[in-house]
PDB file of N, CA and C in Angstrom:
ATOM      1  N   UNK A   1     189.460 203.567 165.069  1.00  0.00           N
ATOM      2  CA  UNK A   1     188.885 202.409 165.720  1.00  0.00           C
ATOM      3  C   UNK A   1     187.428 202.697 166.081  1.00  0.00           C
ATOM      4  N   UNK A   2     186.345 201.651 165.687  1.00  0.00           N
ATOM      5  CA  UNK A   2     185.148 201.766 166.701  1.00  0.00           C
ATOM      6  C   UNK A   2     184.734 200.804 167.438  1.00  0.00           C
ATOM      7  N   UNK A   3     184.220 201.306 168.437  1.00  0.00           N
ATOM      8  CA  UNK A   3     183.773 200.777 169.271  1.00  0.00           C
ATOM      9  C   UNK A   3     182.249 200.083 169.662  1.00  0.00           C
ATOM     10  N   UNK A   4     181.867 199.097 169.444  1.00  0.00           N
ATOM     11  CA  UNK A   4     180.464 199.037 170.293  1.00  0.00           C
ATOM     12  C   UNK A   4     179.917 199.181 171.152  1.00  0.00           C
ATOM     13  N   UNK A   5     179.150 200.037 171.696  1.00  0.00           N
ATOM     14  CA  UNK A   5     178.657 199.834 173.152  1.00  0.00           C
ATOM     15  C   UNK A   5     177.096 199.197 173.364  1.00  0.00           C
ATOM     16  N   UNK A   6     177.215 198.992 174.279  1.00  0.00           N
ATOM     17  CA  UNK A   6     175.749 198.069 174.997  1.00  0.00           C
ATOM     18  C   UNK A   6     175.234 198.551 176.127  1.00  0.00           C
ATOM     19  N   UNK A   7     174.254 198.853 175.354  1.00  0.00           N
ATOM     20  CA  UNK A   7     173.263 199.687 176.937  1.00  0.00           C
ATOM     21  C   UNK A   7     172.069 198.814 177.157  1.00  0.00           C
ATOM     22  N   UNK A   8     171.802 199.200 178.695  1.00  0.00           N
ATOM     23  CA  UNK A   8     170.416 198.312 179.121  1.00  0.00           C
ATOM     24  C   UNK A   8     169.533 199.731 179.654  1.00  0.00           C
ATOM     25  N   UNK A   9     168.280 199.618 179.527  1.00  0.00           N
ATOM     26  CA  UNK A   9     167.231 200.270 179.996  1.00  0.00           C
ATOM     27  C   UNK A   9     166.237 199.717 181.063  1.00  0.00           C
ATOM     28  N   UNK A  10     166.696 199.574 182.332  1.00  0.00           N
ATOM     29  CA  UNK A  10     166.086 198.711 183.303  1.00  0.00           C
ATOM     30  C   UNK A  10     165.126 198.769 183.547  1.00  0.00           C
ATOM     31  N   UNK A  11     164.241 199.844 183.589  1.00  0.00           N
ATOM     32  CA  UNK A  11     162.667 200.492 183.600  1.00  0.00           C
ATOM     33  C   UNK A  11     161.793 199.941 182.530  1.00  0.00           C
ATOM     34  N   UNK A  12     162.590 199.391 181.073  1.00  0.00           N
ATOM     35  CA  UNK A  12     161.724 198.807 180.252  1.00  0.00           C
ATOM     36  C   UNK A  12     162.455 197.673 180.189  1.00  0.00           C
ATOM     37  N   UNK A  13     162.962 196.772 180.269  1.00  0.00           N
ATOM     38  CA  UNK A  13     163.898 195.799 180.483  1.00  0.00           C
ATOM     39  C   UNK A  13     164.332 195.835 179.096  1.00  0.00           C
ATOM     40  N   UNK A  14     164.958 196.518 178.450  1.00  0.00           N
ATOM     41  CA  UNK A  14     165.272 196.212 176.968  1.00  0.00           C
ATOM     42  C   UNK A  14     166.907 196.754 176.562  1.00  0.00           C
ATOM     43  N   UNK A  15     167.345 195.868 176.060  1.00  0.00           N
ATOM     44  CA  UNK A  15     169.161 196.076 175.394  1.00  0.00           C
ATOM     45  C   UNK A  15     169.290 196.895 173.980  1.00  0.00           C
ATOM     46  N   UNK A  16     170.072 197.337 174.080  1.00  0.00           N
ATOM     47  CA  UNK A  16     170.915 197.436 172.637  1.00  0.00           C
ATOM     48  C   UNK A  16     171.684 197.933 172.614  1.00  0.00           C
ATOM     49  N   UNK A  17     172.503 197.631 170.713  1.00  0.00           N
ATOM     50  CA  UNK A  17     173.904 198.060 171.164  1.00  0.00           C
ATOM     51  C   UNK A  17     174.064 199.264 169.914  1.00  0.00           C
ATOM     52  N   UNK A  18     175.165 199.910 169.873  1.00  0.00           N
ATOM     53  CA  UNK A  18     175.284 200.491 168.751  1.00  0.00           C
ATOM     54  C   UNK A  18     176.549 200.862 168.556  1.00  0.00           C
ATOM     55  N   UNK A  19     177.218 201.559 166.989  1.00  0.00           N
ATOM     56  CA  UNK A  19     178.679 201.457 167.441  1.00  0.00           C
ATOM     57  C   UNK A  19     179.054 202.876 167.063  1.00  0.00           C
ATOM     58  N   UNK A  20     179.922 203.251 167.709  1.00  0.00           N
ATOM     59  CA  UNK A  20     180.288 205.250 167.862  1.00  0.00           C
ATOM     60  C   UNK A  20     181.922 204.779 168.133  1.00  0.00           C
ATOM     61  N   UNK A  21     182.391 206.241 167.623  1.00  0.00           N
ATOM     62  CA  UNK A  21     184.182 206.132 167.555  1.00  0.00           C
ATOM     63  C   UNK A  21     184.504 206.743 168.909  1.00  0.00           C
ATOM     64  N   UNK A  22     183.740 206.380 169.766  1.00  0.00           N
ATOM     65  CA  UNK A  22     183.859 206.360 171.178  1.00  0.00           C
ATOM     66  C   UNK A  22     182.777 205.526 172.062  1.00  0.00           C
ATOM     67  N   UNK A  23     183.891 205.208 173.465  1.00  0.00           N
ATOM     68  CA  UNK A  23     182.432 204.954 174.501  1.00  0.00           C
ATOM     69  C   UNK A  23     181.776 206.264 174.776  1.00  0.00           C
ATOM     70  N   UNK A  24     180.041 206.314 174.476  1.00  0.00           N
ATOM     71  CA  UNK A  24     179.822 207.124 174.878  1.00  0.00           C
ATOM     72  C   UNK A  24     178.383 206.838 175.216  1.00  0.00           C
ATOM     73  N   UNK A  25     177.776 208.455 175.606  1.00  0.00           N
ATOM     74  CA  UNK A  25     176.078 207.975 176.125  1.00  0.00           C
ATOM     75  C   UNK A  25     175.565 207.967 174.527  1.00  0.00           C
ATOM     76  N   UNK A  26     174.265 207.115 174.753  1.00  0.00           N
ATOM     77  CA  UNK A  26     173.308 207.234 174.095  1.00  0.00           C
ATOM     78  C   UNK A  26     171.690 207.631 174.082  1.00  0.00           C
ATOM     79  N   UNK A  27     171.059 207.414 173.196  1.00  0.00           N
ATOM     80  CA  UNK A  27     169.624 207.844 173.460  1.00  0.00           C
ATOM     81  C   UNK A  27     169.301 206.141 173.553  1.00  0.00           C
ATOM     82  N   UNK A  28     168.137 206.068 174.450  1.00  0.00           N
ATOM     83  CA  UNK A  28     167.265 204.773 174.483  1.00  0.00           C
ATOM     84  C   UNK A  28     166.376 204.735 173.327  1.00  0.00           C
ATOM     85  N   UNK A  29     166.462 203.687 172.115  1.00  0.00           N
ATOM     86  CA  UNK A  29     165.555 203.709 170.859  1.00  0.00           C
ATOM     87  C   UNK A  29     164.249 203.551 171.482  1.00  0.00           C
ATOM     88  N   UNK A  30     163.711 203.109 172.329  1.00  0.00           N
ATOM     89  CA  UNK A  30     162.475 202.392 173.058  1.00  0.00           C
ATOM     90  C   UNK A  30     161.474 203.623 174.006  1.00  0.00           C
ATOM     91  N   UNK A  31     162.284 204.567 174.443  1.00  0.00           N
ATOM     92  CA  UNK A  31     161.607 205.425 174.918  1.00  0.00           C
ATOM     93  C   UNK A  31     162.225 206.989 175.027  1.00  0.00           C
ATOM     94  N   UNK A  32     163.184 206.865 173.974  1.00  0.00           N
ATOM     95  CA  UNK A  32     163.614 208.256 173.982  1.00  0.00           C
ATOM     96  C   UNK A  32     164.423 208.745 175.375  1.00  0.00           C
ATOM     97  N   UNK A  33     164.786 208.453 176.305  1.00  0.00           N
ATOM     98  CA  UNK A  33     165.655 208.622 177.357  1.00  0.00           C
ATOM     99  C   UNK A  33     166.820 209.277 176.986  1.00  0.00           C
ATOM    100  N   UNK A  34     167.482 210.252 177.381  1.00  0.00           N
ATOM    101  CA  UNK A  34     168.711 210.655 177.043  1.00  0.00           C
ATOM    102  C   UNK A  34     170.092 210.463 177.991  1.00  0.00           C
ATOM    103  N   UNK A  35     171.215 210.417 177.395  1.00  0.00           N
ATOM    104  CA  UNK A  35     172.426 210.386 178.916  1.00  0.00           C
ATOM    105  C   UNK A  35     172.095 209.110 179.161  1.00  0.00           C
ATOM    106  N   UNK A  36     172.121 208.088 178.179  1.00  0.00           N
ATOM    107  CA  UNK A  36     172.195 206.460 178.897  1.00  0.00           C
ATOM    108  C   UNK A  36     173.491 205.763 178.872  1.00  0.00           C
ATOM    109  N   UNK A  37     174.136 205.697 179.482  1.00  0.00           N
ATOM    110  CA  UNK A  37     175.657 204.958 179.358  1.00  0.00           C
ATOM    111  C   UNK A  37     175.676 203.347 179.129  1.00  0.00           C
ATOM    112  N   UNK A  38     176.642 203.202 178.569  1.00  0.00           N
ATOM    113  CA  UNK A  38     176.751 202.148 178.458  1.00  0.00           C
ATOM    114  C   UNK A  38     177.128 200.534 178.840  1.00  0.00           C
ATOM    115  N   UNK A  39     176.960 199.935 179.201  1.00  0.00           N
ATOM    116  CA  UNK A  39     177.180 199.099 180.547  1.00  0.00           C
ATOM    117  C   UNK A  39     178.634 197.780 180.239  1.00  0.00           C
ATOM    118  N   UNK A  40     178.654 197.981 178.903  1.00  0.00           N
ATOM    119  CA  UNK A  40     180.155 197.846 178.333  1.00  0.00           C
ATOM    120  C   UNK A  40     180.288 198.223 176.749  1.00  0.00           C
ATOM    121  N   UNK A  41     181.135 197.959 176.548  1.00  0.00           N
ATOM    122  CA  UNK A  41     182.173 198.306 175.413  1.00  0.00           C
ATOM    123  C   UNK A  41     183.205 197.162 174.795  1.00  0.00           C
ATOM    124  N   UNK A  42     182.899 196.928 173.540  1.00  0.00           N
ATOM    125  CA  UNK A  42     184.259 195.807 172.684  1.00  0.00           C
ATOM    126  C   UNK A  42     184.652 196.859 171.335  1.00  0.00           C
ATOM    127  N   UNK A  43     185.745 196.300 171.196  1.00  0.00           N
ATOM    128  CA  UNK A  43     186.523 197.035 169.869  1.00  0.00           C
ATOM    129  C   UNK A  43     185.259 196.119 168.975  1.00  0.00           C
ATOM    130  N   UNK A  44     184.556 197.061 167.949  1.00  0.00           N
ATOM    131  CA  UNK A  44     184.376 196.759 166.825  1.00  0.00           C
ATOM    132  C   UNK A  44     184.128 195.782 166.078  1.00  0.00           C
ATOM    133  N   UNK A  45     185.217 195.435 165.624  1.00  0.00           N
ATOM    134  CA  UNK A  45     186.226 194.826 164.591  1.00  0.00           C
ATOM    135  C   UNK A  45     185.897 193.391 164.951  1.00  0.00           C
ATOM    136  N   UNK A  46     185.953 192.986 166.513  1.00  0.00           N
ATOM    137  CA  UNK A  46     186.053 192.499 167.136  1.00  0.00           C
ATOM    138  C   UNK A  46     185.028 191.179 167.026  1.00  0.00           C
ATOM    139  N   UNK A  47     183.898 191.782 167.229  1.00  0.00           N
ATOM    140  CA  UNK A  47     182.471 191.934 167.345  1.00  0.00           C
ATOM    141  C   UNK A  47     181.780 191.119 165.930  1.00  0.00           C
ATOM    142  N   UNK A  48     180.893 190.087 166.219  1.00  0.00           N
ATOM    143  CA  UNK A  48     180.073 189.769 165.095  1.00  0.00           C
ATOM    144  C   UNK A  48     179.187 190.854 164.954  1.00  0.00           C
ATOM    145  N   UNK A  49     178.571 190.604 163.491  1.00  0.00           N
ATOM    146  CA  UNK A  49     177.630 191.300 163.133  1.00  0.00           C
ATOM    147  C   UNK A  49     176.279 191.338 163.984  1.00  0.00           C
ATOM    148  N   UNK A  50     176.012 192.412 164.294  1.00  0.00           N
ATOM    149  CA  UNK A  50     174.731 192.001 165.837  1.00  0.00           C
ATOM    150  C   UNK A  50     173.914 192.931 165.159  1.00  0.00           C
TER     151      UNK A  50
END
């Protein structure tokens, strides 16, 4: 199963999502930040193409 997650970066106000075979942290594409969690999670599958 994968998962999508959706992270926000509040310091630059900017979203995105990406999809990993877990919830997990990510890097911020926008400023390189590391250890960003994700502020939710949908199955996949689930999910339109975003």
């Amino acid at each position: 199963m994968l998962v999508r997650n959706y992270y926000h970066r509040a310091e630059l106000n900017r979203e995105w999502s990406d999809v990993w075979s877990a919830q997990c942290d990510d890097e911020c594409p926008y400023c390189g930040a590391r250890h960003m969690p994700p502020y939710r999670s949908k199955d996949a599958e689930e999910c339109d193409d975003e």
